[in-house]
C-alpha atoms as a PDB file:
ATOM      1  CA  UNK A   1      -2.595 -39.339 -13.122  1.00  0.00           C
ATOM      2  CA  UNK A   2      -4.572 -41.956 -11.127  1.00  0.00           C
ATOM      3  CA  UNK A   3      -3.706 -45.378 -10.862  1.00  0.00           C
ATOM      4  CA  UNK A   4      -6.097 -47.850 -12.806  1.00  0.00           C
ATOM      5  CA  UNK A   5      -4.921 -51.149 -10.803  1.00  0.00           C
ATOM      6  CA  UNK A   6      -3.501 -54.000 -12.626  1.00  0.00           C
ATOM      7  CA  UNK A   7      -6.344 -55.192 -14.126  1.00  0.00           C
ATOM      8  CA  UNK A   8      -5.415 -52.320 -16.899  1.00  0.00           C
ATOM      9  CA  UNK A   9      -2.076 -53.412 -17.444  1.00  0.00           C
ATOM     10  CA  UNK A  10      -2.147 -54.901 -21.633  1.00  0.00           C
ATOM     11  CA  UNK A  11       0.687 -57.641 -19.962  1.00  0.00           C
ATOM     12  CA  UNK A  12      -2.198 -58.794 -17.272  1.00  0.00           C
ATOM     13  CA  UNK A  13      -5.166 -58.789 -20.145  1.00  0.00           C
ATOM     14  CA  UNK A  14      -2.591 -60.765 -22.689  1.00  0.00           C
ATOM     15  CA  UNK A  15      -2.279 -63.278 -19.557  1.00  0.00           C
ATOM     16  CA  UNK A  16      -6.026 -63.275 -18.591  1.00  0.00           C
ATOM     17  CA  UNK A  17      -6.294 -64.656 -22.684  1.00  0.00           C
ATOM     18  CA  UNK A  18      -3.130 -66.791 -22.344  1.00  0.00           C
ATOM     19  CA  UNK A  19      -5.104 -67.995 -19.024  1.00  0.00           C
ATOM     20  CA  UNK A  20      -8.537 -68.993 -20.975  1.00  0.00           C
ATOM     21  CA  UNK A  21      -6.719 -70.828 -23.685  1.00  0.00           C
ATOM     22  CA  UNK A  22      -4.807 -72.995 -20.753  1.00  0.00           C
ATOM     23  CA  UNK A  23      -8.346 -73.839 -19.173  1.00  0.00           C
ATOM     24  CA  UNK A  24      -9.692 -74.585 -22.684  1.00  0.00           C
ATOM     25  CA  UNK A  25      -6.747 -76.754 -23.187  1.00  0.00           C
ATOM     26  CA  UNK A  26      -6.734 -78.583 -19.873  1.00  0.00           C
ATOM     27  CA  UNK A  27     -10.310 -79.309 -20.232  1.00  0.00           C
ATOM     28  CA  UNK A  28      -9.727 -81.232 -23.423  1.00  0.00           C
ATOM     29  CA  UNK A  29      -6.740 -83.549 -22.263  1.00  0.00           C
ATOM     30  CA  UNK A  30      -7.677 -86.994 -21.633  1.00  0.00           C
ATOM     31  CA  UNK A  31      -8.238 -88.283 -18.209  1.00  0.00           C
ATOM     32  CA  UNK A  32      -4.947 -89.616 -17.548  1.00  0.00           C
ATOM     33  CA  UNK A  33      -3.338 -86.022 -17.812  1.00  0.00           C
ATOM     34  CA  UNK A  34      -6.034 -84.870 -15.102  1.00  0.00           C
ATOM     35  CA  UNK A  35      -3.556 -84.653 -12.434  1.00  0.00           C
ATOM     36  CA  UNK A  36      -0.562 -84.406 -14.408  1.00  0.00           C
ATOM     37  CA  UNK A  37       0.287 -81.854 -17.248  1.00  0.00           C
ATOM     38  CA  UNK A  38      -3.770 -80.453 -17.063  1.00  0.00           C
ATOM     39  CA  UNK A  39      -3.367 -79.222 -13.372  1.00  0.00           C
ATOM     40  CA  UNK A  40       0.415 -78.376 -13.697  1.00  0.00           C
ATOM     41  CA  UNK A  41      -1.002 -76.309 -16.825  1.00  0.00           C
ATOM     42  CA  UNK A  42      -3.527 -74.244 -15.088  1.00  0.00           C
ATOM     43  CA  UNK A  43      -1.196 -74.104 -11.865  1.00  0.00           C
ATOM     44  CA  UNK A  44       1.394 -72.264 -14.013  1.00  0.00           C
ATOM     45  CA  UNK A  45      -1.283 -69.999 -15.998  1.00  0.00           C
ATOM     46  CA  UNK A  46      -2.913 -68.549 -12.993  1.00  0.00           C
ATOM     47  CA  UNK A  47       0.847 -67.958 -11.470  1.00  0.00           C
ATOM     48  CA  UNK A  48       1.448 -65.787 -14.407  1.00  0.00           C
ATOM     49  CA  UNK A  49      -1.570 -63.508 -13.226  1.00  0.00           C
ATOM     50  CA  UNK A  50      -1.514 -63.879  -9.558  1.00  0.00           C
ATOM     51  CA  UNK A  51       2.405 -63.032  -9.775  1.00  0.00           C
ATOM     52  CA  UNK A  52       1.235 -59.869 -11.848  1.00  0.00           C
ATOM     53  CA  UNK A  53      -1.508 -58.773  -9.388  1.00  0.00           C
ATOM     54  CA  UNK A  54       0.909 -59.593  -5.705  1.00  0.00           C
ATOM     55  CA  UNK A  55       3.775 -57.575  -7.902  1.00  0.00           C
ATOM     56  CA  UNK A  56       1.849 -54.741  -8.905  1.00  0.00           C
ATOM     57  CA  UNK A  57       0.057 -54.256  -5.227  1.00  0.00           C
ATOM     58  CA  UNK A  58       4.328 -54.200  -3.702  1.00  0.00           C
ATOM     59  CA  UNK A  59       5.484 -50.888  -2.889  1.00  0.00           C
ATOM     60  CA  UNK A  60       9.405 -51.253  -3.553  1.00  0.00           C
ATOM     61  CA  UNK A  61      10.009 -51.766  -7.175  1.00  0.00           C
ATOM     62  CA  UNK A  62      12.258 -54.494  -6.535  1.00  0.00           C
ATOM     63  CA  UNK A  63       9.906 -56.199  -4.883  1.00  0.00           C
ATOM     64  CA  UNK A  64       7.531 -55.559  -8.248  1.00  0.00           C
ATOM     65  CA  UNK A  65      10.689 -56.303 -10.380  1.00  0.00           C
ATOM     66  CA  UNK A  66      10.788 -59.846  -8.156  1.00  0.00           C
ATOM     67  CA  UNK A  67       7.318 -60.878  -8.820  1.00  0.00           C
ATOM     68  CA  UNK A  68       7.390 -60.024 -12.368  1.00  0.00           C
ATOM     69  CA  UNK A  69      10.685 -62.464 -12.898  1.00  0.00           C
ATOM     70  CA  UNK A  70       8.418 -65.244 -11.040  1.00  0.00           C
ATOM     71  CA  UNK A  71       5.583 -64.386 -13.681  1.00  0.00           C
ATOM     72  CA  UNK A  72       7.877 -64.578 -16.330  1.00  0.00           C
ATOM     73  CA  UNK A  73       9.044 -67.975 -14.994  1.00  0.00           C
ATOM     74  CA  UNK A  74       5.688 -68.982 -14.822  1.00  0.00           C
ATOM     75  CA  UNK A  75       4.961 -67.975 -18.136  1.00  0.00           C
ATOM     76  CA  UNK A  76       7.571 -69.874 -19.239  1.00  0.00           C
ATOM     77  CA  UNK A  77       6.654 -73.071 -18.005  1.00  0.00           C
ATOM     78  CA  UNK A  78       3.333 -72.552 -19.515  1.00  0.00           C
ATOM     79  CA  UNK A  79       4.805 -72.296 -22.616  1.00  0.00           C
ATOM     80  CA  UNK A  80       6.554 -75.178 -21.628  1.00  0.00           C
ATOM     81  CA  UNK A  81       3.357 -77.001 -20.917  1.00  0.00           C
ATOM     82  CA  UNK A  82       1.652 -75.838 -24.394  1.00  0.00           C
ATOM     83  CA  UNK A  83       4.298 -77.284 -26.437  1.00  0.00           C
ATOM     84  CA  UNK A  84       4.241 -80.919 -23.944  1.00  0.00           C
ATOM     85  CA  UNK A  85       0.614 -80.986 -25.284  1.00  0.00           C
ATOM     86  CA  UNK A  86       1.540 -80.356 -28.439  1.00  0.00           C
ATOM     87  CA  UNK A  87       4.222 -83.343 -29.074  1.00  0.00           C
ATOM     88  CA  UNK A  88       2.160 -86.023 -27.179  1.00  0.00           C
ATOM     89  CA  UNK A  89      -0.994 -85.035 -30.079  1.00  0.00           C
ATOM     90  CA  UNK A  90      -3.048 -83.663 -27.361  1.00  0.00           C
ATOM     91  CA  UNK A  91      -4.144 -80.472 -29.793  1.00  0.00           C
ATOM     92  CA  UNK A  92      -2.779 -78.823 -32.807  1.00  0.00           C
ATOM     93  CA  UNK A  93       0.268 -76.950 -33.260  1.00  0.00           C
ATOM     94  CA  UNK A  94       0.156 -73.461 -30.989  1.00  0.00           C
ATOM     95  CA  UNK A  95       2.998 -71.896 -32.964  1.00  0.00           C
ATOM     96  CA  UNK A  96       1.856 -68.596 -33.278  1.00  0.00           C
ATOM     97  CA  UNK A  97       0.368 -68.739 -29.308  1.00  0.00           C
ATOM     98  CA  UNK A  98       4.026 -70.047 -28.258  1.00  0.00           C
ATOM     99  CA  UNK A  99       5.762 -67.375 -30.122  1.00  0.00           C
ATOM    100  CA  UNK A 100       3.975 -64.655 -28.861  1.00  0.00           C
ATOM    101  CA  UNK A 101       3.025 -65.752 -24.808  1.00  0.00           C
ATOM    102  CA  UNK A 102       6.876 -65.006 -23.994  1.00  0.00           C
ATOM    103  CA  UNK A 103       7.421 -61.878 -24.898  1.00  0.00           C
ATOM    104  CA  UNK A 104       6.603 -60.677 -21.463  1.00  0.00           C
END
């Protein structure tokens, strides 16, 4: 069986999405979030896939089973970030997104 790289994983592809809707989201704040919750946003949705990718390219599997727990943290605090949004009115509620993003 050959290795397909990380990029097949389903977790990495759900994150890659998870990823996009951060961006989209961060793009629409208003200016005074543009160093604040959008670039803490997009800081902790590209963590979840770099975390993935570093993880996946260790040889040890604790080492993997390390970097997943930091891309679990970091998809947590995404989450985190979503729901922030969501109480200051910044977009609509992202129930269903928020519901599903952690189960990682």
């Amino acid at each position: 069986m050959a290795d397909r790289g990380f990029e097949s994983l389903d977790f990495y592809q759900d994150s890659l999405k998870l990823l996009k809707a951060a961006y989209r989201l961060a793009n629409s704040l208003p200016d005074c979030e543009r160093y604040n919750l959008s670039d803490q946003l997009r800081r902790a949705a590209c963590s979840v896939l770099l975390n993935i990718a570093e993880g996946y390219g260790r040889y040890h599997y604790l080492d993997r089973l390390r970097f997943m727990y930091i891309a679990r943290g970091s998809l947590t605090e995404t989450k985190s970030a979503f729901i922030i949004a969501e109480s200051l009115g910044y977009c609509s509620p992202l129930l269903s997104l928020s519901e599903n993003i952690c189960h990682f």
